[in-house]
C-alpha atoms as a PDB file:
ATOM      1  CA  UNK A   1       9.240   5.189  19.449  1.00  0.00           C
ATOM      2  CA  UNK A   2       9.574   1.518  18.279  1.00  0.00           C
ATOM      3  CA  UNK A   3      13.046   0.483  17.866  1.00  0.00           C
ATOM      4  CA  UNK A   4      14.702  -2.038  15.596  1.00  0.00           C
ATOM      5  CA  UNK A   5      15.489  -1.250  12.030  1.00  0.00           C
ATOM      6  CA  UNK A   6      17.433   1.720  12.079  1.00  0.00           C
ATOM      7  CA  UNK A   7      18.304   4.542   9.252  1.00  0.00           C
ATOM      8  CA  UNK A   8      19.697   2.064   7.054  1.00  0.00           C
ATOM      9  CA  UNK A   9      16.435   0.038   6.136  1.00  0.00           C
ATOM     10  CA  UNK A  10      13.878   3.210   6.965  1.00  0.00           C
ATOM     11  CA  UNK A  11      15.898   5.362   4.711  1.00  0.00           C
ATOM     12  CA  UNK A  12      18.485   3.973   2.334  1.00  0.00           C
ATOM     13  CA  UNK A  13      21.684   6.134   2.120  1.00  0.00           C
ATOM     14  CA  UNK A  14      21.847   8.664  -0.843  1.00  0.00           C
ATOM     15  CA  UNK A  15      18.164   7.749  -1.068  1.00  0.00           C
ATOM     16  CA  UNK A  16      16.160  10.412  -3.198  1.00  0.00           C
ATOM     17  CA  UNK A  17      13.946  13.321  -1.663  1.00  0.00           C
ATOM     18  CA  UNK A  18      10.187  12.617  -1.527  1.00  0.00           C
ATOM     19  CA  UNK A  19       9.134  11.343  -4.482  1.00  0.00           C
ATOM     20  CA  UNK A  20       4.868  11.537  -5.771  1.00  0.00           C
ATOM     21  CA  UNK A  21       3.644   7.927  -7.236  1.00  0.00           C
ATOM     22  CA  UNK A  22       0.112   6.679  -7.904  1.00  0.00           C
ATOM     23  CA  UNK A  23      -1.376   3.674  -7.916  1.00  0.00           C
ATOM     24  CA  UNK A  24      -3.919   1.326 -10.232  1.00  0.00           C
ATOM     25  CA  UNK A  25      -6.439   1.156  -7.395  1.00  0.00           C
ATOM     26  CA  UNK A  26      -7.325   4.708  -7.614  1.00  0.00           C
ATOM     27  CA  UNK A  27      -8.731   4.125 -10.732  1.00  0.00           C
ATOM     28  CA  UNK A  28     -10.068   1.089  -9.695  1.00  0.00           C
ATOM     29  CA  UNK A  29      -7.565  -1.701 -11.137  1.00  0.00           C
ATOM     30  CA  UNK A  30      -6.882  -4.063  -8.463  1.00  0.00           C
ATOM     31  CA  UNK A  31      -6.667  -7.554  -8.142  1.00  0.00           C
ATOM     32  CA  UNK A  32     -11.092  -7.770  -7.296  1.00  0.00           C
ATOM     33  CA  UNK A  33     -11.565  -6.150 -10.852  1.00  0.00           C
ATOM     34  CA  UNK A  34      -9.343  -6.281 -13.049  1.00  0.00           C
ATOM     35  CA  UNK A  35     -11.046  -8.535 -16.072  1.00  0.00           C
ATOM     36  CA  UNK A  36     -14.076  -8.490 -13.878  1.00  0.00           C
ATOM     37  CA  UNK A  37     -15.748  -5.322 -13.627  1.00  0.00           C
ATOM     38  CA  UNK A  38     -16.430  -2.670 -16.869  1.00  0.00           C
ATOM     39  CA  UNK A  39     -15.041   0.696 -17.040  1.00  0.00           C
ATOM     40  CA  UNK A  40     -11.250  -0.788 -15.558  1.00  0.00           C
ATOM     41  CA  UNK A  41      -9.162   1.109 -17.595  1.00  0.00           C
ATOM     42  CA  UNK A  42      -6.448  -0.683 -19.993  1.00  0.00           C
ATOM     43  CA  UNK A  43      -2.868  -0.692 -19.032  1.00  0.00           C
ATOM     44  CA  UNK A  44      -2.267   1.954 -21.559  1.00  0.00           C
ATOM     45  CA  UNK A  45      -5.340   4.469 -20.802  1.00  0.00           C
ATOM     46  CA  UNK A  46      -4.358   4.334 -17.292  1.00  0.00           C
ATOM     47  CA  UNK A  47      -0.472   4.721 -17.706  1.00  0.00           C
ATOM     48  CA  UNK A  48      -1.265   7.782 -20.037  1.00  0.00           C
ATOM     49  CA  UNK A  49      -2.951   9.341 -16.977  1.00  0.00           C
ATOM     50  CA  UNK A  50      -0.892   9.082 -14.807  1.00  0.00           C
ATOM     51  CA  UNK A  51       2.143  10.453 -16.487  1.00  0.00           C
ATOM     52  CA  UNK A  52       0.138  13.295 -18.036  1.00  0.00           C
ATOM     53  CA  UNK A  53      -0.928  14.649 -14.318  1.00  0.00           C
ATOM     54  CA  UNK A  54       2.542  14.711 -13.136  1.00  0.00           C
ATOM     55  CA  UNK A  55       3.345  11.668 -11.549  1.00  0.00           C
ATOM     56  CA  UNK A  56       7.036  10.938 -10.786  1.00  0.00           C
ATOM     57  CA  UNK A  57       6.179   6.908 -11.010  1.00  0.00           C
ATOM     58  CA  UNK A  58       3.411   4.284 -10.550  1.00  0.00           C
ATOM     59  CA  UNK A  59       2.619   1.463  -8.466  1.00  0.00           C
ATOM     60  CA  UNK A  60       2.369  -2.135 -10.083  1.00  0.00           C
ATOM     61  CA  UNK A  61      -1.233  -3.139  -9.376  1.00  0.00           C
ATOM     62  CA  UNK A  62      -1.966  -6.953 -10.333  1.00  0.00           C
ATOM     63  CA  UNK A  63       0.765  -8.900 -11.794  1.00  0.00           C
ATOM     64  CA  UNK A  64       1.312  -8.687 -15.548  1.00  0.00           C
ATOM     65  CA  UNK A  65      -1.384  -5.672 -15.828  1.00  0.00           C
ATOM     66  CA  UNK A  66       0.655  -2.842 -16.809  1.00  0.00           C
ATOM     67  CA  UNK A  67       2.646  -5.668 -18.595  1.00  0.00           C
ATOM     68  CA  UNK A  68       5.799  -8.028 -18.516  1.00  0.00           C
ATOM     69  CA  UNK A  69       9.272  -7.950 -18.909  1.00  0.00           C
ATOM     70  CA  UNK A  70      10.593  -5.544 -21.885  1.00  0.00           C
ATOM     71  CA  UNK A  71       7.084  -4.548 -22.607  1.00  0.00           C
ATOM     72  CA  UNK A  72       6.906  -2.907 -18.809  1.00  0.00           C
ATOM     73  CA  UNK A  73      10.166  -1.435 -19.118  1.00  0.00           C
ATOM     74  CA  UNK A  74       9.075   0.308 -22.443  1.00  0.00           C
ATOM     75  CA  UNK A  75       5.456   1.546 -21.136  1.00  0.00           C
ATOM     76  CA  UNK A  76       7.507   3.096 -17.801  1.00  0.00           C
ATOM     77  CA  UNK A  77       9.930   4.494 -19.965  1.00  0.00           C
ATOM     78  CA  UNK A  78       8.299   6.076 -22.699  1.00  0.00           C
ATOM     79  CA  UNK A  79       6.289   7.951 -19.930  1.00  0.00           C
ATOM     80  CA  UNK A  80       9.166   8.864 -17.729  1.00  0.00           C
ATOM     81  CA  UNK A  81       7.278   6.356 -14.994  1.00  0.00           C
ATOM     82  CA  UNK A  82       9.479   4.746 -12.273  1.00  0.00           C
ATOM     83  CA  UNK A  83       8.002   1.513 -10.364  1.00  0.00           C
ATOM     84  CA  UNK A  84       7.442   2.679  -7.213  1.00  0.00           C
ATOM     85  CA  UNK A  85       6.312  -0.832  -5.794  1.00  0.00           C
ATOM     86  CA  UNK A  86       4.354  -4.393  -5.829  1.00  0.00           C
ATOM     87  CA  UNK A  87       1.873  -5.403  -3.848  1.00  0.00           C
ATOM     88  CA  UNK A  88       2.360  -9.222  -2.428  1.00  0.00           C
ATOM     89  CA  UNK A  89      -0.081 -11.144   0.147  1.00  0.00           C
ATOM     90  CA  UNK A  90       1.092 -14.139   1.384  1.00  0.00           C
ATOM     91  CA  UNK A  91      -0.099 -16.568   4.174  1.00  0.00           C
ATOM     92  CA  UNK A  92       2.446 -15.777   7.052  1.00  0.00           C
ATOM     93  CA  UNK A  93       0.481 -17.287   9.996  1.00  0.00           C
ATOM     94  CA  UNK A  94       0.097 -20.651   7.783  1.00  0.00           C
ATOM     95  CA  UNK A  95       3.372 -22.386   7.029  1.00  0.00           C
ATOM     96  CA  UNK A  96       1.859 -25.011   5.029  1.00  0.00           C
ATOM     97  CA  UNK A  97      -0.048 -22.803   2.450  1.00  0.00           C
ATOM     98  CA  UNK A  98       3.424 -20.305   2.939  1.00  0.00           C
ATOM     99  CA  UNK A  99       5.788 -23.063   2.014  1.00  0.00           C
ATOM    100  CA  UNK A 100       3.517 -23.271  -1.326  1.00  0.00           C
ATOM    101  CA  UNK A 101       3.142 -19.790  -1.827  1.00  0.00           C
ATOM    102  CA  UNK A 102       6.362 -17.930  -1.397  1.00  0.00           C
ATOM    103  CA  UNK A 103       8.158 -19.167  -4.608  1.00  0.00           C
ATOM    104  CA  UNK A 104       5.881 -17.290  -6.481  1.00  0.00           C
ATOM    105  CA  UNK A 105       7.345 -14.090  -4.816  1.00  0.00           C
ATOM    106  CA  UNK A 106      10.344 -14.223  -7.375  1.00  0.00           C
ATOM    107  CA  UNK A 107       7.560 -13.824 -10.010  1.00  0.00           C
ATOM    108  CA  UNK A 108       7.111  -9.976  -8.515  1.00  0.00           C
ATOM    109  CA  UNK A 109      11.418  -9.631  -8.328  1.00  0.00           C
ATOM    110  CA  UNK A 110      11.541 -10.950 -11.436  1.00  0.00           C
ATOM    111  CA  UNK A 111       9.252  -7.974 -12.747  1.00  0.00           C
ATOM    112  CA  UNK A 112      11.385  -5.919 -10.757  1.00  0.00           C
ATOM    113  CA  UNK A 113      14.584  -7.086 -12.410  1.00  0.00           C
ATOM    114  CA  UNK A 114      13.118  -6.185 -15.701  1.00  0.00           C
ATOM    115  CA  UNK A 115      12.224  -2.106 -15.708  1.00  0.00           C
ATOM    116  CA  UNK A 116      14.925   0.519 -15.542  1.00  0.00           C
ATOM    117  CA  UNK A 117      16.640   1.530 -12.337  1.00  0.00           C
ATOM    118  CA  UNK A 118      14.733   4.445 -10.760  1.00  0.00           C
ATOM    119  CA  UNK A 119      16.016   6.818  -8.303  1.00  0.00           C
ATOM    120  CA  UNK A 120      14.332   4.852  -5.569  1.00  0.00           C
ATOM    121  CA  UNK A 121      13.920   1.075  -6.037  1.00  0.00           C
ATOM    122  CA  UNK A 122      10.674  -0.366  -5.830  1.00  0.00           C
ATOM    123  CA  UNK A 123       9.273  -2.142  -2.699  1.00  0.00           C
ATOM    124  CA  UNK A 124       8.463  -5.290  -2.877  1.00  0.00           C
ATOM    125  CA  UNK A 125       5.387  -4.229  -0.431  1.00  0.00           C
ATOM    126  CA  UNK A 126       4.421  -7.209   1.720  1.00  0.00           C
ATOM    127  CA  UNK A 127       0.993  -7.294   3.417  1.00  0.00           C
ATOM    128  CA  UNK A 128      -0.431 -10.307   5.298  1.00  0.00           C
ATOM    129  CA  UNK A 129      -3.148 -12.866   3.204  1.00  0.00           C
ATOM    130  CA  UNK A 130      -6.020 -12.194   5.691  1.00  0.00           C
ATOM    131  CA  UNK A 131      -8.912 -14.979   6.412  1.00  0.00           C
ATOM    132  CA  UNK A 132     -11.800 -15.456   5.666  1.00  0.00           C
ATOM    133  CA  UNK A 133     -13.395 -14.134   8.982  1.00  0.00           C
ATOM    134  CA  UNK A 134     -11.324 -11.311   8.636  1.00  0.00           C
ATOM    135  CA  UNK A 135     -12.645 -10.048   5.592  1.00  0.00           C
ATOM    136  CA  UNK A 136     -16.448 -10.712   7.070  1.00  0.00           C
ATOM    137  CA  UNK A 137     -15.671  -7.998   9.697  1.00  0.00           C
ATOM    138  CA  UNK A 138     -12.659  -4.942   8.442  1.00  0.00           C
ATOM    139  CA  UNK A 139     -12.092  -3.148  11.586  1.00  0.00           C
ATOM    140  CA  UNK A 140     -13.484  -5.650  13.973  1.00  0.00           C
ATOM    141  CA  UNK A 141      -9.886  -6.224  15.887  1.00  0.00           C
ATOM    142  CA  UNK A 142      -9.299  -2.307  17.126  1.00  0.00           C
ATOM    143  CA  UNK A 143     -12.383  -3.072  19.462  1.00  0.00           C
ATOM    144  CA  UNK A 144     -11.886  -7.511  19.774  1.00  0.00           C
ATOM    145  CA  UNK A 145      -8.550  -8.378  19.960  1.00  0.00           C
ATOM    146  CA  UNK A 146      -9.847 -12.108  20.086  1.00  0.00           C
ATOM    147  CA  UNK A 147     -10.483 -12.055  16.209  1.00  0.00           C
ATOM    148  CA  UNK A 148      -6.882 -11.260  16.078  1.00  0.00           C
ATOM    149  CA  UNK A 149      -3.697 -14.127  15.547  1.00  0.00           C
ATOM    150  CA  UNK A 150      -2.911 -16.427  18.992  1.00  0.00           C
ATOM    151  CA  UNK A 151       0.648 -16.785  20.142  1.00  0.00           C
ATOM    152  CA  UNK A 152       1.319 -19.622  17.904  1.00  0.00           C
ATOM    153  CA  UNK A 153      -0.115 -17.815  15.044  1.00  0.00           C
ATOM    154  CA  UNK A 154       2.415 -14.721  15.960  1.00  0.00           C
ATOM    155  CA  UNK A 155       5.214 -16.730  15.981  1.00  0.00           C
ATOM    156  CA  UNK A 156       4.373 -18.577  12.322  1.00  0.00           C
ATOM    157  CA  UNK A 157       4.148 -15.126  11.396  1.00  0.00           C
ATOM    158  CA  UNK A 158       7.144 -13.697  12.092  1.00  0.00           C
ATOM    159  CA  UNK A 159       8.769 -16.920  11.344  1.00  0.00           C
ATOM    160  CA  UNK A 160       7.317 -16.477   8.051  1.00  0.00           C
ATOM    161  CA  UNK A 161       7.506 -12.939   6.853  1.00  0.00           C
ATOM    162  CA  UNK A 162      11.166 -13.555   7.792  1.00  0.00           C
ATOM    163  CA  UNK A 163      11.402 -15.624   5.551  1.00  0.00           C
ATOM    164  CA  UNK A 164       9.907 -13.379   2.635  1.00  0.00           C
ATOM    165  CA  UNK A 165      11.792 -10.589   3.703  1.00  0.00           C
ATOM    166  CA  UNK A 166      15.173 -12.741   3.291  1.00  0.00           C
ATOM    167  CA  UNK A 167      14.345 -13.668   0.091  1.00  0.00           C
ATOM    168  CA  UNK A 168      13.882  -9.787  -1.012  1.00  0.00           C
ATOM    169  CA  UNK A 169      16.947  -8.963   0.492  1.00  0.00           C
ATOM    170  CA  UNK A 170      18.844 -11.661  -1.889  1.00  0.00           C
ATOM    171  CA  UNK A 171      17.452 -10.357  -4.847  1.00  0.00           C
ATOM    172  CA  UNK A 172      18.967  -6.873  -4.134  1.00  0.00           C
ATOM    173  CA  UNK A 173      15.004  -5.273  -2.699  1.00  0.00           C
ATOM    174  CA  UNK A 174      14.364  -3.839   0.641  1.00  0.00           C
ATOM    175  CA  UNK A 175      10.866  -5.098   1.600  1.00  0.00           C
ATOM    176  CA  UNK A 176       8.149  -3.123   3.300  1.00  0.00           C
ATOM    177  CA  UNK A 177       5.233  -4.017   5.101  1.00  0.00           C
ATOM    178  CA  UNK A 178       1.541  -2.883   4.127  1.00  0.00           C
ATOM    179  CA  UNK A 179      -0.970  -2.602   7.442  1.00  0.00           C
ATOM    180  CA  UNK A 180      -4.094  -3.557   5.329  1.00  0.00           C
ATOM    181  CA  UNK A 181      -7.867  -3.897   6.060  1.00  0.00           C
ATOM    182  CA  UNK A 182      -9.010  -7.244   6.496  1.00  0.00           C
ATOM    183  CA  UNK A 183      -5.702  -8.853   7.441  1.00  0.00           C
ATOM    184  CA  UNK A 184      -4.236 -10.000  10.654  1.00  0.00           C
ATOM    185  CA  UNK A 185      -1.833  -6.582  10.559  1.00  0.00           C
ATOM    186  CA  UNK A 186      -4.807  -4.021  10.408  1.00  0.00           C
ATOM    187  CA  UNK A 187      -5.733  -3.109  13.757  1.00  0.00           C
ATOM    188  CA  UNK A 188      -2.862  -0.238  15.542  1.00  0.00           C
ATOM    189  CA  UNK A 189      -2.087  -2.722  18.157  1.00  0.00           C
ATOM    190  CA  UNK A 190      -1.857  -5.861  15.126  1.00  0.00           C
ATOM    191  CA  UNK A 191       1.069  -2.949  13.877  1.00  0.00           C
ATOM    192  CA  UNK A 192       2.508  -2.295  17.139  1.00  0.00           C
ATOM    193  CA  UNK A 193       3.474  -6.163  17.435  1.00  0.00           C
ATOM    194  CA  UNK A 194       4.744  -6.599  14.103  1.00  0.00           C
ATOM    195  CA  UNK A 195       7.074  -4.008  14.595  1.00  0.00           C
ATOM    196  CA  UNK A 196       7.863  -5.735  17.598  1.00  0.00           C
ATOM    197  CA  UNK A 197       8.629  -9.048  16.275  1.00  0.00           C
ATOM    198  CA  UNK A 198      10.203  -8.368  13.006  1.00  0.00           C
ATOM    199  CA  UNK A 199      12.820  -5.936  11.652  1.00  0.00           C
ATOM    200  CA  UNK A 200      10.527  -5.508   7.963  1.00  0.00           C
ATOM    201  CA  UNK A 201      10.527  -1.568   7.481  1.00  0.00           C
ATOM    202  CA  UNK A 202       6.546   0.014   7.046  1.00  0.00           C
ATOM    203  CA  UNK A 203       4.257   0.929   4.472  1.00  0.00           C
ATOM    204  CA  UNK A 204       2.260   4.118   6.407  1.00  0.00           C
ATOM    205  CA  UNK A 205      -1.086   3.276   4.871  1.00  0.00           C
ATOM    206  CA  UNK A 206      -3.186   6.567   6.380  1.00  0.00           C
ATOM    207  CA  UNK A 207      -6.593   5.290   5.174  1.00  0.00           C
ATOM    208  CA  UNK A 208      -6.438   1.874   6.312  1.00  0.00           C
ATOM    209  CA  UNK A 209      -4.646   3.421   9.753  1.00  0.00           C
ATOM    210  CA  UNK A 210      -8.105   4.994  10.424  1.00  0.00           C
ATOM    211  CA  UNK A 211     -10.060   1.892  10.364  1.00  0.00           C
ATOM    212  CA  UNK A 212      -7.136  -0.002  12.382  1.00  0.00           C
ATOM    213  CA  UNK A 213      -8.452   2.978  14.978  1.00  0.00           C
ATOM    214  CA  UNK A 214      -4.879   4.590  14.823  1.00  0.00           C
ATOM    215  CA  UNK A 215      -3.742   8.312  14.129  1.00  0.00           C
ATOM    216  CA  UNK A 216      -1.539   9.143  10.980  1.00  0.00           C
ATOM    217  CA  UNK A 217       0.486  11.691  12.499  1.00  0.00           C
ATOM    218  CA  UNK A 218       0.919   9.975  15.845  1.00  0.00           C
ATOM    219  CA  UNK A 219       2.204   6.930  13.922  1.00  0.00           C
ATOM    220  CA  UNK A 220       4.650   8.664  11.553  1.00  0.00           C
ATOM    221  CA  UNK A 221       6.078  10.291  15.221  1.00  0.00           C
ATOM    222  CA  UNK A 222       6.207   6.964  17.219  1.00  0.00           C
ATOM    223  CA  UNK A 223       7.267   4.589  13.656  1.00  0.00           C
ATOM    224  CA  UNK A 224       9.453   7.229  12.329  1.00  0.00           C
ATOM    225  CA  UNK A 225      12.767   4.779  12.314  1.00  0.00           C
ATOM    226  CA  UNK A 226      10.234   2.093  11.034  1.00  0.00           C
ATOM    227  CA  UNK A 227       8.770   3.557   7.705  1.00  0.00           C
ATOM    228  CA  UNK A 228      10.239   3.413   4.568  1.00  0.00           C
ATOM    229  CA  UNK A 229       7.223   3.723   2.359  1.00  0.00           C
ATOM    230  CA  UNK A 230       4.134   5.643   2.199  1.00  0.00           C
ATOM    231  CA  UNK A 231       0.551   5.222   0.741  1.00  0.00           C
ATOM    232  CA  UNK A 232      -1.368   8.380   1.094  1.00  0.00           C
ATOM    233  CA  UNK A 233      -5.224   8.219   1.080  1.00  0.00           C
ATOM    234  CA  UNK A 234      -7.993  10.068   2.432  1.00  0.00           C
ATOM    235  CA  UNK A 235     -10.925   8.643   4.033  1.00  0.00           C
ATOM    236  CA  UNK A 236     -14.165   9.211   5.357  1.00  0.00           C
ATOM    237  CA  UNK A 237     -14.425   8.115   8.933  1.00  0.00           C
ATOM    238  CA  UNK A 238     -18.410   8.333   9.100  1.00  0.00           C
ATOM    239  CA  UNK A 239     -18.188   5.599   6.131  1.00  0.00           C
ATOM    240  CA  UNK A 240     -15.624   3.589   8.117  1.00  0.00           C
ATOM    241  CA  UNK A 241     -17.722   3.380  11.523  1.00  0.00           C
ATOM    242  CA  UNK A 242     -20.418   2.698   9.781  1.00  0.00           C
ATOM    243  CA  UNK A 243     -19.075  -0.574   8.290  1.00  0.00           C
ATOM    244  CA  UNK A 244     -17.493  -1.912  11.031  1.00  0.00           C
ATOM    245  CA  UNK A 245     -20.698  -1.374  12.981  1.00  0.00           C
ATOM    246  CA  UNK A 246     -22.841  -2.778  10.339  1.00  0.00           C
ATOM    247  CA  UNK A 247     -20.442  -5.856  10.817  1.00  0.00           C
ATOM    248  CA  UNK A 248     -20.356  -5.528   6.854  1.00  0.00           C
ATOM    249  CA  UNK A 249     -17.976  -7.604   4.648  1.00  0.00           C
ATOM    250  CA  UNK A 250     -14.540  -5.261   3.237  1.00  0.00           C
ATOM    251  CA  UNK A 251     -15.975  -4.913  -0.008  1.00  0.00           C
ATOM    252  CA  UNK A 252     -18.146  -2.369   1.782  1.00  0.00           C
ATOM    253  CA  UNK A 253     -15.458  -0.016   1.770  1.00  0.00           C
ATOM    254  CA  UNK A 254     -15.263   0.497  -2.055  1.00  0.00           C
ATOM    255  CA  UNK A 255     -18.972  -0.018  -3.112  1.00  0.00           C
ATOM    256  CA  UNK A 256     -19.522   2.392  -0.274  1.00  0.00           C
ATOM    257  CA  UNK A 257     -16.508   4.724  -1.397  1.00  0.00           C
ATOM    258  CA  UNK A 258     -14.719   5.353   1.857  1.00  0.00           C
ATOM    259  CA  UNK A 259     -12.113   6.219   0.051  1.00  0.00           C
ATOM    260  CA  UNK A 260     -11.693  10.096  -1.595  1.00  0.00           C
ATOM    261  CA  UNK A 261     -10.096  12.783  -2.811  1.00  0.00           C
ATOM    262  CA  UNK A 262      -7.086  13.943  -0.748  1.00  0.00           C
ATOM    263  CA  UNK A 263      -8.753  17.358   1.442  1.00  0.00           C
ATOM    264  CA  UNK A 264     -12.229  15.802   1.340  1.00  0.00           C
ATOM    265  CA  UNK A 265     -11.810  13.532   4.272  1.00  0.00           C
ATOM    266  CA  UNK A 266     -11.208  13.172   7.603  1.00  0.00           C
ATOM    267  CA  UNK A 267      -7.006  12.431   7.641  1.00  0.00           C
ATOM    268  CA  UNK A 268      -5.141  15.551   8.628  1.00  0.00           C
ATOM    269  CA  UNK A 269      -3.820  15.700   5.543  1.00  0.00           C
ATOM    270  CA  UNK A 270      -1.556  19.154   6.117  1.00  0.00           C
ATOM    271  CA  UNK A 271      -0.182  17.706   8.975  1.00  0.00           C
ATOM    272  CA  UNK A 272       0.902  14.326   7.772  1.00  0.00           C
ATOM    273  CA  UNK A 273       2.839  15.841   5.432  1.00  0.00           C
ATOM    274  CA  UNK A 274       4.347  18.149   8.027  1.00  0.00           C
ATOM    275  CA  UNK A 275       5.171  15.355  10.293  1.00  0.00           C
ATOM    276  CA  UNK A 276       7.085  13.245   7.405  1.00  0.00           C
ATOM    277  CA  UNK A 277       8.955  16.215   6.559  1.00  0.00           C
ATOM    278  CA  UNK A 278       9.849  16.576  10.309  1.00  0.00           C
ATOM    279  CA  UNK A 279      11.342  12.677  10.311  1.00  0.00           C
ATOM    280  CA  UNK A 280      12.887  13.552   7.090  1.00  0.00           C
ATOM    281  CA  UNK A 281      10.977  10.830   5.524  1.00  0.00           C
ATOM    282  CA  UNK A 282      12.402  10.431   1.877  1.00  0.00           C
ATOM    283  CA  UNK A 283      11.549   7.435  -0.779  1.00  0.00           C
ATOM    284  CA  UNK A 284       8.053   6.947  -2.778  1.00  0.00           C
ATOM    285  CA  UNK A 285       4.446   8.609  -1.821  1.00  0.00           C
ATOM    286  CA  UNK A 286       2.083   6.355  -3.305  1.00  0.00           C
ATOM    287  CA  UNK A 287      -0.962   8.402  -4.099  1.00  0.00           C
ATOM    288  CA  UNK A 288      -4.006   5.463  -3.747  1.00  0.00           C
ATOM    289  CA  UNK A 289      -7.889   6.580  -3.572  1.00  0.00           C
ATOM    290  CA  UNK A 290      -8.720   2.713  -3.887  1.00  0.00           C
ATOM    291  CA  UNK A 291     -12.025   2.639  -5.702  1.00  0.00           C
ATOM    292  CA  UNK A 292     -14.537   0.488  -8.094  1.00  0.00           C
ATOM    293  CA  UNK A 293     -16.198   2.403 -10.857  1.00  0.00           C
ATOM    294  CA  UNK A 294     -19.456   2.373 -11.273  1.00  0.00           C
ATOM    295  CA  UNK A 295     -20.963   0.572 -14.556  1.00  0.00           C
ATOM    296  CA  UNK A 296     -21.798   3.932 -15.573  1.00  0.00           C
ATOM    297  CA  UNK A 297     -18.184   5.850 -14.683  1.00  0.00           C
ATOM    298  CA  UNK A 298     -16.174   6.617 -17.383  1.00  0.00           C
ATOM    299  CA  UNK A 299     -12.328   6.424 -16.795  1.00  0.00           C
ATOM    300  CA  UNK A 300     -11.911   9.920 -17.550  1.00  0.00           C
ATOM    301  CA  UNK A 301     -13.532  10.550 -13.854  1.00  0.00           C
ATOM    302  CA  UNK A 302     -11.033   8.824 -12.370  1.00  0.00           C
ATOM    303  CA  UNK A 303      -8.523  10.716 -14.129  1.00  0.00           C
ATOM    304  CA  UNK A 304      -9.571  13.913 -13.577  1.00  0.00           C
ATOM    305  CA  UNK A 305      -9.478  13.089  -9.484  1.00  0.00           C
ATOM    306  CA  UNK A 306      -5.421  11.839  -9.873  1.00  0.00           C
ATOM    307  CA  UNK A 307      -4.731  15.151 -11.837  1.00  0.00           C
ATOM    308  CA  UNK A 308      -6.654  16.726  -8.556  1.00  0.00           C
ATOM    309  CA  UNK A 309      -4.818  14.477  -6.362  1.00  0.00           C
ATOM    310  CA  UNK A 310      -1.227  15.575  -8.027  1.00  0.00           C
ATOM    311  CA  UNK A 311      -2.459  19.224  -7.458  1.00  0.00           C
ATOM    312  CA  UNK A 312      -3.047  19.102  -3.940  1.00  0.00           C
ATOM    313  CA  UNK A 313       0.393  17.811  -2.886  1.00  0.00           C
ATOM    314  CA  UNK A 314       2.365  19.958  -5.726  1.00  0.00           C
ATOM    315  CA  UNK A 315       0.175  23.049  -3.721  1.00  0.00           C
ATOM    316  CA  UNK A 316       2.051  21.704  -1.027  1.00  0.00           C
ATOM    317  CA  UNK A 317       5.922  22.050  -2.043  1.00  0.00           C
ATOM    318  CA  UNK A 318       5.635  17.666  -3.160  1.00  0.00           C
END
């Protein structure tokens, strides 16, 4: 088991039971498509559903989509929604472009700052920017380490996602770390040495684990101290090889759907919810089923697979 964190970052004292959140991307509002593609539902359409299938709270999605300041706080609390989280790239490896960048991190506090206290605070949910050549190839560095970061570029990352984290930890936010396709933190050995190198706690991503060649329930075992956040997806592993040996770009994985339901893929689903019950895991599950709609889809589709989504885990005591 990796050490370093402990109980208090992994799991905040008086910290809430396990607590069911879902997230813009599963109906296919993300930062690609959002005032790009048709059929992206409105802030309000999608807010609707996902406090009227039974979600405890929702993820942020692209800054100012759900909305800003008082109008945020209203939206979440007319729906009995709690912000489970942001999502936040930033250029670790590159402390020129980082030095640039990481002011506008208080932009995504700031949002925090504004919506009502929840009975978990939201994550500031880190992830790494990525490159260019990255993208090109998603799941390239399980199988050639050489695409991955050299020595120097280690150390200007953990240098620099120190940084970040510090600045969370002013504004009164424990940070987590997203594991994300396409990104110099995607591959289970790219994991395994930022745990190493930094005391950030874990976002358990179990669909982009599968591509990063690791195993869900292995991880929650060996990262257990590590994880304070969790983003539960399903995926097809026949659609995942097939990309990465197709050496096709990462928008592959949504025009190709990789993504599904939770039960119609290939993560053990029953037992990754066994396993963080066994670490006594406790703070947000962020439901994601990252997707683009077709021109054709209508938003109710995407509904309907959330409500599906809440059914499966309330089936299963969550």
């Amino acid at each position: 088991m990796t050490q370093g964190i402990g109980d208090e970052v992994a799991r905040e004292p008086g910290s809430a039971p396990i607590l069911i959140a879902n997230a813009p991307v599963s109906y296919g509002a993300f930062e690609i498509t959002v005032d790009v593609y048709p059929n992206v539902p409105d802030a309000v359409t999608l807010l609707d559903a996902v406090a009227s299938a039974g979600y405890e709270g929702v993820d942020l999605g692209p800054l100012g989509y759900l909305g800003k300041g008082q109008e945020l706080a209203d939206r979440l609390g007319s729906r009995g929604l709690s912000l489970a989280g942001g999502y936040f790239e930033l250029p670790f490896s590159e402390p020129e472009k980082l030095a640039e960048e990481l002011p506008s991190l208080d932009t995504l506090l700031d949002v925090f700052d504004a919506v009502p206290d929840g009975r978990v605070k939201p994550r500031p949910t880190l992830a790494d920017a990525g490159s260019p050549e990255r993208a090109a190839h998603p799941g390239r560095a399980a199988l050639d380490p050489s695409v991955g970061l050299d020595e120097r570029g280690w150390k200007n990352f953990a240098d620099g996602l120190a940084r970040a984290v510090a600045r969370c930890r002013e504004r009164g936010y424990e940070p987590t770390f997203h594991h994300h396709t396409a990104t110099y933190i995607e591959a289970h050995w790219e994991i395994e040495r930022l745990l190493e190198l930094t005391d950030v706690g874990l976002t358990l991503d179990t669909g982009h684990l599968l591509l990063g060649r690791g195993d869900p329930v292995k991880a929650i075992h060996d990262w257990a101290d590590r994880i304070n956040h969790v983003h539960l997806k399903d995926a097809r592993q026949d659609v995942l090889d097939a990309i990465v040996a197709d050496s096709a770009p990462v928008m592959d994985i949504w025009t190709r759907k990789a993504f599904c339901r939770l039960g119609d893929g290939d993560v053990a689903m029953d037992e990754v919810l066994a396993a963080l019950r066994e670490i006594g895991y406790s703070g947000w599950l962020v439901v994601e089923q990252d997707m683009i709609p077709e021109p054709d889809e209508p938003v109710e589709q995407a509904a309907a697979e959330q409500a599906d989504n809440r059914e499966y885990l309330r089936a299963r005591g969550l």
